[in-house]
C-alpha atoms as a PDB file:
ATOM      1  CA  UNK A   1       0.000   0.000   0.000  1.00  0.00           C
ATOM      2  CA  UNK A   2       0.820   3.509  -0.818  1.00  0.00           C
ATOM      3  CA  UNK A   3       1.086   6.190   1.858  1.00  0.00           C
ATOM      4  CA  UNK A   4       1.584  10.257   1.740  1.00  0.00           C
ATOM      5  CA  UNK A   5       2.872  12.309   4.687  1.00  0.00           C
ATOM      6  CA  UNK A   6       2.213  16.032   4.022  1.00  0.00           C
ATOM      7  CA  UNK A   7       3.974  18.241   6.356  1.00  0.00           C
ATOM      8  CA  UNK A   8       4.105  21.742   7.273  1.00  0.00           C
ATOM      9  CA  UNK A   9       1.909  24.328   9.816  1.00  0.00           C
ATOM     10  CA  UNK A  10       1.395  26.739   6.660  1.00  0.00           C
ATOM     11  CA  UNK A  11      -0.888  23.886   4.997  1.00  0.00           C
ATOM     12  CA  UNK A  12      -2.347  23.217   8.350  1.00  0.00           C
ATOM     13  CA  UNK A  13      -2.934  27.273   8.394  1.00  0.00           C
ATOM     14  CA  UNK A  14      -4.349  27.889   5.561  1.00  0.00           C
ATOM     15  CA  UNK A  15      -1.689  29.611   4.269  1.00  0.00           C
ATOM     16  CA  UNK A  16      -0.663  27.744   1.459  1.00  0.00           C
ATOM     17  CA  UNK A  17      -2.987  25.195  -0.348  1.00  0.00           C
ATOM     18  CA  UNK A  18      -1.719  21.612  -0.389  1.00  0.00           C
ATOM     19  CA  UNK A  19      -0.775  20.760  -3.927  1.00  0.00           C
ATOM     20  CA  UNK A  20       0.907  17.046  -3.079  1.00  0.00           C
ATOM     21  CA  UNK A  21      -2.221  15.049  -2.416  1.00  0.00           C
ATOM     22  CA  UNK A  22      -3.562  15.497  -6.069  1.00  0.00           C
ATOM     23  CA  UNK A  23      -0.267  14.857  -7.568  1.00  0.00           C
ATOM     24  CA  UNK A  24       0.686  11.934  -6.323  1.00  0.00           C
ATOM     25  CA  UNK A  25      -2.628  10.710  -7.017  1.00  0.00           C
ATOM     26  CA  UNK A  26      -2.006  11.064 -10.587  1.00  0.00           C
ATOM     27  CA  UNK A  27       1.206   9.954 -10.442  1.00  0.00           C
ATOM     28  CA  UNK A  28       0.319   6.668  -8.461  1.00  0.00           C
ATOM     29  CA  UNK A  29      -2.777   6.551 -11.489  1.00  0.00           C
ATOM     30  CA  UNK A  30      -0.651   6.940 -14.048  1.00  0.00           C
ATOM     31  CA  UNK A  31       1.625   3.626 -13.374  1.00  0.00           C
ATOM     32  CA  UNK A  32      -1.316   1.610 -12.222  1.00  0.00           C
ATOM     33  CA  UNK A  33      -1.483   1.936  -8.362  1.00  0.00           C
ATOM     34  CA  UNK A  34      -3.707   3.695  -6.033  1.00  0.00           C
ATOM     35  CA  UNK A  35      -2.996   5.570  -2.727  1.00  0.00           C
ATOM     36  CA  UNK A  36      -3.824   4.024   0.394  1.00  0.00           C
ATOM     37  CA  UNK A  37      -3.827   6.752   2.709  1.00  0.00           C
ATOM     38  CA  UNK A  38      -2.581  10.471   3.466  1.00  0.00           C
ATOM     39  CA  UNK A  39      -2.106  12.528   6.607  1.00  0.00           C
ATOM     40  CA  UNK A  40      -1.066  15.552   7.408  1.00  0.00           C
ATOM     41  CA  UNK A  41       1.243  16.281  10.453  1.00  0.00           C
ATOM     42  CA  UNK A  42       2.431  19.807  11.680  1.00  0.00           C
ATOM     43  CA  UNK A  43       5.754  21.247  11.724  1.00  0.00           C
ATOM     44  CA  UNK A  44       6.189  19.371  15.676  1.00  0.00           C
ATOM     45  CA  UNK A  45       8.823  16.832  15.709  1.00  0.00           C
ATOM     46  CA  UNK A  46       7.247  14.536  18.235  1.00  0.00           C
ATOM     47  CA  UNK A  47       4.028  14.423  16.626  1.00  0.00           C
ATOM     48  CA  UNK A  48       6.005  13.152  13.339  1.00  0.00           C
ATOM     49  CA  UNK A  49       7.726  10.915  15.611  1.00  0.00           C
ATOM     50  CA  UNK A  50       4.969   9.336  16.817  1.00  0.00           C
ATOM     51  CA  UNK A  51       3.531   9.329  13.209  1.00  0.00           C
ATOM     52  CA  UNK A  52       6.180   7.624  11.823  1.00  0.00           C
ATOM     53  CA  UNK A  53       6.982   5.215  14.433  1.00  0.00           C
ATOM     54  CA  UNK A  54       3.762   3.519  13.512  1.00  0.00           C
ATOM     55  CA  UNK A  55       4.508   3.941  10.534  1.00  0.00           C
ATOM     56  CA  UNK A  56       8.029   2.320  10.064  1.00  0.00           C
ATOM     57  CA  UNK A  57       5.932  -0.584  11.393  1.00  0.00           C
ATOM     58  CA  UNK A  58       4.020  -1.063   8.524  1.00  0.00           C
ATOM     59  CA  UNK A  59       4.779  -2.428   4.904  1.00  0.00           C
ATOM     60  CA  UNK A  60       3.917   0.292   3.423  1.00  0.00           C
ATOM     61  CA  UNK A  61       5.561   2.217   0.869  1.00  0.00           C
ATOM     62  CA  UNK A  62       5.238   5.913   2.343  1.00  0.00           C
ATOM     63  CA  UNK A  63       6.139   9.496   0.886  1.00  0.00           C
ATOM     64  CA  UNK A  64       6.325  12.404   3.037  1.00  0.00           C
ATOM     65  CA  UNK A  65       7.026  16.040   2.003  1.00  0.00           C
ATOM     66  CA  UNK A  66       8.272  19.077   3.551  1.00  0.00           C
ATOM     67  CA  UNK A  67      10.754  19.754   6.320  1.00  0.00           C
ATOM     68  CA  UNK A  68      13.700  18.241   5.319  1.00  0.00           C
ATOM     69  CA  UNK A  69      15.616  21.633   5.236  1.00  0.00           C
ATOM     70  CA  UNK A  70      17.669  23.029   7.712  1.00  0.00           C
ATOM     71  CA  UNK A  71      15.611  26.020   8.819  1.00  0.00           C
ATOM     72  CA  UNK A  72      14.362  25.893  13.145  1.00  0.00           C
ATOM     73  CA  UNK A  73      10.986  24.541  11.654  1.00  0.00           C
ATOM     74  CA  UNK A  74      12.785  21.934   9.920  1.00  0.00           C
ATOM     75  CA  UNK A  75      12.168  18.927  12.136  1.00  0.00           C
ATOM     76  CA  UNK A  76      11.462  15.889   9.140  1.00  0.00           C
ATOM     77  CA  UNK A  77      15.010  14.493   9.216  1.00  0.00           C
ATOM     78  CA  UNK A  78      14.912  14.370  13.369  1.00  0.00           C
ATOM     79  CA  UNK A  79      11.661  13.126  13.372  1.00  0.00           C
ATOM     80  CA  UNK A  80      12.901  10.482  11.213  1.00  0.00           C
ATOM     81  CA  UNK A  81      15.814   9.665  13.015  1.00  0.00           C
ATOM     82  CA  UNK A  82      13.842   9.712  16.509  1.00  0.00           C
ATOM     83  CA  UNK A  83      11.068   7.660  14.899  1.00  0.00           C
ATOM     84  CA  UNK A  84      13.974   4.737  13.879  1.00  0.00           C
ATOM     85  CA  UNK A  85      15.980   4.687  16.786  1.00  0.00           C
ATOM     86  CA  UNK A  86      19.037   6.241  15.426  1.00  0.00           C
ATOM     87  CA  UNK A  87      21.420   9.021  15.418  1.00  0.00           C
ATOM     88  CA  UNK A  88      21.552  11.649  12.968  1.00  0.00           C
ATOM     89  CA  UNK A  89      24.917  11.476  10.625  1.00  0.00           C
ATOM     90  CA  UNK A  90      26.727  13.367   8.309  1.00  0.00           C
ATOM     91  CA  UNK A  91      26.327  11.635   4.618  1.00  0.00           C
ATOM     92  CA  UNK A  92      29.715  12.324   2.921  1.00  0.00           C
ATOM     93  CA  UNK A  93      27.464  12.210  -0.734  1.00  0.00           C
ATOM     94  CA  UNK A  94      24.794  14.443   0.664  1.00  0.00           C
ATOM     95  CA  UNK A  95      27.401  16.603   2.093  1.00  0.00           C
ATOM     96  CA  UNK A  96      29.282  16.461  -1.766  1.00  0.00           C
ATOM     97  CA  UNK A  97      26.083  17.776  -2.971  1.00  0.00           C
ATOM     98  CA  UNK A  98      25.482  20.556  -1.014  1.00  0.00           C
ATOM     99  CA  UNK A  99      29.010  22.308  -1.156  1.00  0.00           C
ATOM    100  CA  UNK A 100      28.544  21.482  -5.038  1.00  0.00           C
ATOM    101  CA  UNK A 101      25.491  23.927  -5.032  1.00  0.00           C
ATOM    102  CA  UNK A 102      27.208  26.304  -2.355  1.00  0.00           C
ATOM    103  CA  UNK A 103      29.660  26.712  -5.069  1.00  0.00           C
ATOM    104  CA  UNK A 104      27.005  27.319  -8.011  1.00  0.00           C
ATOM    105  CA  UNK A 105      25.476  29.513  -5.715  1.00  0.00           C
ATOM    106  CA  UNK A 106      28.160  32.025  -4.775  1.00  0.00           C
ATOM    107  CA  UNK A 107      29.044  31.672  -9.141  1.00  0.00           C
ATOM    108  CA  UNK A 108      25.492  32.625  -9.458  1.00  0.00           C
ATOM    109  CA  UNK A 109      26.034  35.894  -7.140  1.00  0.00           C
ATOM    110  CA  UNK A 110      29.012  36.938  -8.444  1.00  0.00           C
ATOM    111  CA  UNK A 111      30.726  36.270  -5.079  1.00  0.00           C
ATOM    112  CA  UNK A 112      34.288  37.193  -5.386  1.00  0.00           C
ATOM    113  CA  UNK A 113      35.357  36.225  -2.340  1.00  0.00           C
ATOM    114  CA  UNK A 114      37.193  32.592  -2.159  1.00  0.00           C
ATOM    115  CA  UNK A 115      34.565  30.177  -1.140  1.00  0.00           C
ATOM    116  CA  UNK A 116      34.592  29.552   2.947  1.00  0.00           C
ATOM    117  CA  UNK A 117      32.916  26.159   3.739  1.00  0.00           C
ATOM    118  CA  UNK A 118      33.138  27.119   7.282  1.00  0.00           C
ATOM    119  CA  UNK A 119      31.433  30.433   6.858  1.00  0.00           C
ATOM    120  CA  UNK A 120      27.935  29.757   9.092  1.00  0.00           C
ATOM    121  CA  UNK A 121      25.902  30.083   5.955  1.00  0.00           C
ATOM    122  CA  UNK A 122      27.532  26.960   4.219  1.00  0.00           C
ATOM    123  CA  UNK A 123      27.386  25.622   7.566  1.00  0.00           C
ATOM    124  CA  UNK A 124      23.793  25.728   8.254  1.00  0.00           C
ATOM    125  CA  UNK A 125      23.648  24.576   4.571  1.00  0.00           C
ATOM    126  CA  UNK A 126      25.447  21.466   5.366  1.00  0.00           C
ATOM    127  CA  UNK A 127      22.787  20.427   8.291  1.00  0.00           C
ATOM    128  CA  UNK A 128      20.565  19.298   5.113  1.00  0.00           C
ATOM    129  CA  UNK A 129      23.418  16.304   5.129  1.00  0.00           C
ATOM    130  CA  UNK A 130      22.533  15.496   8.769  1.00  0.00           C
ATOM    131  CA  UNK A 131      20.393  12.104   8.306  1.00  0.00           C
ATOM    132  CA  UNK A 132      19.411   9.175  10.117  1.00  0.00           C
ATOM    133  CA  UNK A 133      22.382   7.011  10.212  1.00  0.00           C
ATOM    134  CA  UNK A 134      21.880   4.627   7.312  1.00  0.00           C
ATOM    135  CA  UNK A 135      19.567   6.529   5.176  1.00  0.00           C
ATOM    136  CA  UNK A 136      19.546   6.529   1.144  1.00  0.00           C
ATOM    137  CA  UNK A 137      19.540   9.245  -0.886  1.00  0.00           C
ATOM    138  CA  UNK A 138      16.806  10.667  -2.837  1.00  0.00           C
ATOM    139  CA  UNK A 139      18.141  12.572  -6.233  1.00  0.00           C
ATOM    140  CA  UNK A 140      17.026  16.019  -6.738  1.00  0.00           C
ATOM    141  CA  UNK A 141      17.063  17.017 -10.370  1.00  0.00           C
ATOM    142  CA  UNK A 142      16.244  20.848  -9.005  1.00  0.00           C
ATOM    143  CA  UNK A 143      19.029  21.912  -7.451  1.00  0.00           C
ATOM    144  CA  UNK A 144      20.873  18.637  -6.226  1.00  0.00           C
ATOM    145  CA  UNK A 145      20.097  18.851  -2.683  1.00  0.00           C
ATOM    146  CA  UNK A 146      18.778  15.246  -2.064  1.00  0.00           C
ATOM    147  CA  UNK A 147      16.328  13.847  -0.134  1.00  0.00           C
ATOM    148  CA  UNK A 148      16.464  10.722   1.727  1.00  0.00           C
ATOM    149  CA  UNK A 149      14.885   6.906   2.619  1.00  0.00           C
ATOM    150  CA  UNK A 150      14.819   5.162   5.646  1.00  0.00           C
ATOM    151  CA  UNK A 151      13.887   1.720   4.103  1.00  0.00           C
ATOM    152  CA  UNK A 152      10.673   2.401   2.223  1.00  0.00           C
ATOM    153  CA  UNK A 153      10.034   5.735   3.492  1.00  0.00           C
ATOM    154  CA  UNK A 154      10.775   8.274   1.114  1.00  0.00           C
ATOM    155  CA  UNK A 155      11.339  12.183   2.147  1.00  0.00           C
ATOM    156  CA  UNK A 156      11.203  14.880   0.155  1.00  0.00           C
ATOM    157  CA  UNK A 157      11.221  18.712   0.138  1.00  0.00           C
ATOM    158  CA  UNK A 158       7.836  21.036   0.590  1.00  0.00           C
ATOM    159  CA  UNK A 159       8.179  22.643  -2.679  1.00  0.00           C
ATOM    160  CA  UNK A 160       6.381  20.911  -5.858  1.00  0.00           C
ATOM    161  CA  UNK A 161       9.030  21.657  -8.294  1.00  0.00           C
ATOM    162  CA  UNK A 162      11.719  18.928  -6.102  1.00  0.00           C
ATOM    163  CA  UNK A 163       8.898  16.833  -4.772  1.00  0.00           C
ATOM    164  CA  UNK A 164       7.185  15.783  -7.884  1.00  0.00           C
ATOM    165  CA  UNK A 165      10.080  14.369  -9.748  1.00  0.00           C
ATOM    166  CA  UNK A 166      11.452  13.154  -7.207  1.00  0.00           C
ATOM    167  CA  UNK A 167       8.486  10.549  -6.267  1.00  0.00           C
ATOM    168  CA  UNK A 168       8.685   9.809  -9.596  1.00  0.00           C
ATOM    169  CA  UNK A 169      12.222   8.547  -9.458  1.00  0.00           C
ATOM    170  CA  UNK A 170      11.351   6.613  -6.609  1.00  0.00           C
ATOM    171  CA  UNK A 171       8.643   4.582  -8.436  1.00  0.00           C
ATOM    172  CA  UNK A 172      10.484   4.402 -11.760  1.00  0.00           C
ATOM    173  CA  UNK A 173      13.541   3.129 -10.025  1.00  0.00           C
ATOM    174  CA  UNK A 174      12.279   1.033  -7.483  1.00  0.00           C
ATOM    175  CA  UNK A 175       8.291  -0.343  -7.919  1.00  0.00           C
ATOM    176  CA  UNK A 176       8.128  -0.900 -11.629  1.00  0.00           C
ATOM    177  CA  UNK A 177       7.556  -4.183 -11.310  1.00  0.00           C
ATOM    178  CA  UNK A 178       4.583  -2.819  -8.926  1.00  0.00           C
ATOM    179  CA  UNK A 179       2.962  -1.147 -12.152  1.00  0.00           C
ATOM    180  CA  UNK A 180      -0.383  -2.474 -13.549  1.00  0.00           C
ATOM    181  CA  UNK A 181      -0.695  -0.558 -16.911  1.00  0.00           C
ATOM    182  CA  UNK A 182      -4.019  -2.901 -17.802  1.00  0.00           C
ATOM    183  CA  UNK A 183      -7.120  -0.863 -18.566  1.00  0.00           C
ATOM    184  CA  UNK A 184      -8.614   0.255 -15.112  1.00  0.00           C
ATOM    185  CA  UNK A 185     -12.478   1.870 -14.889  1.00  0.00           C
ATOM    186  CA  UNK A 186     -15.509   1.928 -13.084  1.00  0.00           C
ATOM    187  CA  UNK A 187     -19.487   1.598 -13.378  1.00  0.00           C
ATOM    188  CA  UNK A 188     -21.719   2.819 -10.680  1.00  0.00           C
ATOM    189  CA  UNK A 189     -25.702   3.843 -10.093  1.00  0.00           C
ATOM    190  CA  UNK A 190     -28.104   5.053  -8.226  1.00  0.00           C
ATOM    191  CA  UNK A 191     -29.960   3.562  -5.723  1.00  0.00           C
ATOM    192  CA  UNK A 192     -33.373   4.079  -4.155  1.00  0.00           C
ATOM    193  CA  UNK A 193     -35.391   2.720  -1.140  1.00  0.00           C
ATOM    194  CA  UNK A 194     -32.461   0.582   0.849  1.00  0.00           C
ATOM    195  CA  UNK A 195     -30.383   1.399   3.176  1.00  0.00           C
ATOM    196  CA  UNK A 196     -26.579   0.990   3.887  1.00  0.00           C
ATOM    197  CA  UNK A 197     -26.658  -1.261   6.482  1.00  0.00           C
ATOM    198  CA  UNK A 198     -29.024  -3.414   3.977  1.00  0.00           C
ATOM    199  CA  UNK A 199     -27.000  -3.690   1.381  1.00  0.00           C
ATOM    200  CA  UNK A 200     -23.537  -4.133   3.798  1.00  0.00           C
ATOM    201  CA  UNK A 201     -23.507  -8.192   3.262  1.00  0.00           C
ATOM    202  CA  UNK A 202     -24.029  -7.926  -0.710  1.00  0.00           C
ATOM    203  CA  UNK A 203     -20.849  -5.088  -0.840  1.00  0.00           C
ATOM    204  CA  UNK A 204     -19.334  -7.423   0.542  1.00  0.00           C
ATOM    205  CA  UNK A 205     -19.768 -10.609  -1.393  1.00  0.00           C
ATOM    206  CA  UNK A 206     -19.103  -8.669  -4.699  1.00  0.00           C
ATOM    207  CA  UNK A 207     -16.022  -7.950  -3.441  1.00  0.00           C
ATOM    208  CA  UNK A 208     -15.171 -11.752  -2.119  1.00  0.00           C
ATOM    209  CA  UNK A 209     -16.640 -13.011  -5.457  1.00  0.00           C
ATOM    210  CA  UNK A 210     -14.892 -10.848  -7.871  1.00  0.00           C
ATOM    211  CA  UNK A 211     -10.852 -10.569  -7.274  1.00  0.00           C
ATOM    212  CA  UNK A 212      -9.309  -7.306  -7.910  1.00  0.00           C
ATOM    213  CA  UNK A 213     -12.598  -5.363  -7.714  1.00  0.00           C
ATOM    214  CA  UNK A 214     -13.581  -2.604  -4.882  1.00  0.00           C
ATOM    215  CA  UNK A 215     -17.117  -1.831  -4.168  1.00  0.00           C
ATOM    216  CA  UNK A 216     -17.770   2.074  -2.980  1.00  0.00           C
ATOM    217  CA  UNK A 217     -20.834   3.324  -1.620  1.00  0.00           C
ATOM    218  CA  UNK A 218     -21.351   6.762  -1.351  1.00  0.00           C
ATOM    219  CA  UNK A 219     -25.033   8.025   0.595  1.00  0.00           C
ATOM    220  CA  UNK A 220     -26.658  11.020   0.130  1.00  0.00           C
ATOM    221  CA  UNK A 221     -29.057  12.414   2.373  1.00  0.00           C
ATOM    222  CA  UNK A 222     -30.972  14.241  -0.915  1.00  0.00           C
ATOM    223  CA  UNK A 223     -30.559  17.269  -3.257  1.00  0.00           C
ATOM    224  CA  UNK A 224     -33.336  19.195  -5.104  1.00  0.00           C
ATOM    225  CA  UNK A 225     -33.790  16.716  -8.115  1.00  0.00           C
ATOM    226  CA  UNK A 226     -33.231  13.465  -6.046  1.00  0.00           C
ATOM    227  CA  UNK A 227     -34.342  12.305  -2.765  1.00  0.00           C
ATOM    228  CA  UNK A 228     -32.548  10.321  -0.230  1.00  0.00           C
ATOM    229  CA  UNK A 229     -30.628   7.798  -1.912  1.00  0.00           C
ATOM    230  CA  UNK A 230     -26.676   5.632  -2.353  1.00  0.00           C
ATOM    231  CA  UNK A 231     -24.184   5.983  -5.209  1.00  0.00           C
ATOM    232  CA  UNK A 232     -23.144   2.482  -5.275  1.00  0.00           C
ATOM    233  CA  UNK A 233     -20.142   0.664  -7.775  1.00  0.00           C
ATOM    234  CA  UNK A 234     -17.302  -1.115  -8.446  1.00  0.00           C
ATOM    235  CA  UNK A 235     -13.638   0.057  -9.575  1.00  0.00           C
ATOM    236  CA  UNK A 236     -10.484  -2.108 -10.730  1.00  0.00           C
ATOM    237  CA  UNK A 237     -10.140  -4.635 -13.751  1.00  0.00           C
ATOM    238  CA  UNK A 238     -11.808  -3.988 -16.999  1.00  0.00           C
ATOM    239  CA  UNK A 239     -12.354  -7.667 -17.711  1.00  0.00           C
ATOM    240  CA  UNK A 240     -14.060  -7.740 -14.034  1.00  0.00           C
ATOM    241  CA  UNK A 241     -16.185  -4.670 -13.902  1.00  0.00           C
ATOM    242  CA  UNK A 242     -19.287  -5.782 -16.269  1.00  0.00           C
ATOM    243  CA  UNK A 243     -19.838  -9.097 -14.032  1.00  0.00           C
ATOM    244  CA  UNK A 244     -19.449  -7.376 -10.856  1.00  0.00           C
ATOM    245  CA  UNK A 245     -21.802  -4.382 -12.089  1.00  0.00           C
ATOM    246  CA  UNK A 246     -24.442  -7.015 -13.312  1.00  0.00           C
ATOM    247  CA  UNK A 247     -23.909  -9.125 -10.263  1.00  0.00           C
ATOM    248  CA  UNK A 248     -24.416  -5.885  -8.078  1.00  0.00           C
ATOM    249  CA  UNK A 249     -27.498  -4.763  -9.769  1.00  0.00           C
ATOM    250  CA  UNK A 250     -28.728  -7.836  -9.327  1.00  0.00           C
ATOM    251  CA  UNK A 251     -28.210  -7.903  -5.833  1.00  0.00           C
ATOM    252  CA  UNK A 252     -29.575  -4.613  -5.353  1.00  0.00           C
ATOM    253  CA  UNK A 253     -32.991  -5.339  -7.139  1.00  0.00           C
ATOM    254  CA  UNK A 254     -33.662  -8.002  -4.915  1.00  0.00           C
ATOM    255  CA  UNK A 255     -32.927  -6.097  -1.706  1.00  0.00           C
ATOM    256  CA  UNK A 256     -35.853  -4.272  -2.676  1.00  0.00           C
ATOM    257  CA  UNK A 257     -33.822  -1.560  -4.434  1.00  0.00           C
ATOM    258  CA  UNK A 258     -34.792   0.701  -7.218  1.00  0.00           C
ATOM    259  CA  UNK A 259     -32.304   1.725  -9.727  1.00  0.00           C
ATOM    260  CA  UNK A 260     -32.776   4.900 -10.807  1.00  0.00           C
ATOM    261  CA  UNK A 261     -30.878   7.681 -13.491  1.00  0.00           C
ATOM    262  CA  UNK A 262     -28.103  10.310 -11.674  1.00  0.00           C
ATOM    263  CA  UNK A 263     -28.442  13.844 -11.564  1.00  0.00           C
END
């Protein structure tokens, strides 16, 4: 399963609209896979902690963004560290990296000045290389400055313009053989006169009876051209979906149900 961490009190604020959920959506979609969960966590490193602890637990395969940088609200990389029972370390190739774009940096300004890897700008630079001992490295085709992985936990900056790509390394490079590029769709309807908890033991049997197929139900309460009533389907496999759908309707009809045309 598939799992997205989105970090950072100015999403949490309102401040800045979270861009990450819908993208990785679509980039999960466009290989074949579907995300399992998302959470949000504030810039608080014991609350990621804690998050992640659980987390680690899990088989999941888990992307989180923001706070990987070395600013005081920065707290992803301890977090991470805290969370897997390890000290942060200095990675030499991390480290390699960052002077690197130090150096592009001051070219960039026009710095004439020799360049001082000890001056306390470079050095707060260089706590980006402080990681939990034994992480991987995450490439970052923006500016170099990598992210990391602590087994299959991947982090990644805040900003879009690293994050994206870099996910997409991650699944390129290491779930491929996770991909399912056959055709994928969905049928639903609407339903009338039942209830959820009728229908509960039918969901449930389409999805026992039909392998690689998802039922959703989604109840509505009413709008001005319908009345009370339950989107119902089924999502996965093409070659699946018809003889769910006809199975479901089916099912439905003889609850009692009345199928009926959407908005």
């Amino acid at each position: 399963m598939f799992g997205l961490i989105i970090i950072g009190d100015e999403i949490l604020s309102g401040k800045r609209e979270d861009k990450h959920l819908a993208k990785v959506i679509q980039l999960l979609g466009a290989r074949g896979l579907a995300l399992g969960w998302a959470h949000y966590l504030a810039d608080d490193r014991e609350q990621i902690a804690a998050f992640l602890r659980r987390s680690f637990n899990s088989n999941d395969i888990v992307f989180s963004t923001g706070g990987i940088g070395g600013t005081p609200d920065d707290h992803t990389r301890q977090a991470a560290a805290l969370a897997a029972e390890v000290k942060l370390q200095r990675h030499p190739e991390a480290e390699r990296l960052i002077i690197e774009r130090a150096h592009e940096i001051a070219r960039e300004r026009g710095d004439t000045a020799p360049f001082d890897p000890a001056s306390p700008e470079n050095l707060h630079r260089l706590t980006m290389a402080d990681l939990p001992a034994g992480a991987d490295l995450v490439p970052n085709p923006y500016n170099r400055i990598p992210g990391f992985s602590v087994g299959q936990h991947y982090f990644v900056p805040g900003f879009p313009v690293m994050a994206w790509p870099m996910i997409e390394w991650v699944l390129d490079t290491k779930y491929a053989h996770l991909f399912q590029f056959g055709a994928r769709g969905e049928r639903s309807a609407i339903v009338f006169d039942v209830f959820e908890a009728q229908i509960t033991v039918l969901l449930e049997r389409i999805e026992a009876d039909f392998a690689g197929v998802k039922i959703f139900s989604l109840p509505s309460v009413g709008t001005a051209s319908l009345g009370r009533h339950i989107e119902v389907g089924v999502k996965g496999s093409e070659h699946q979906l018809d003889r769910a759908f006809d199975a479901l309707i089916r099912g439905l009809e003889a609850l009692g149900g009345r199928i009926g045309p959407g908005e």
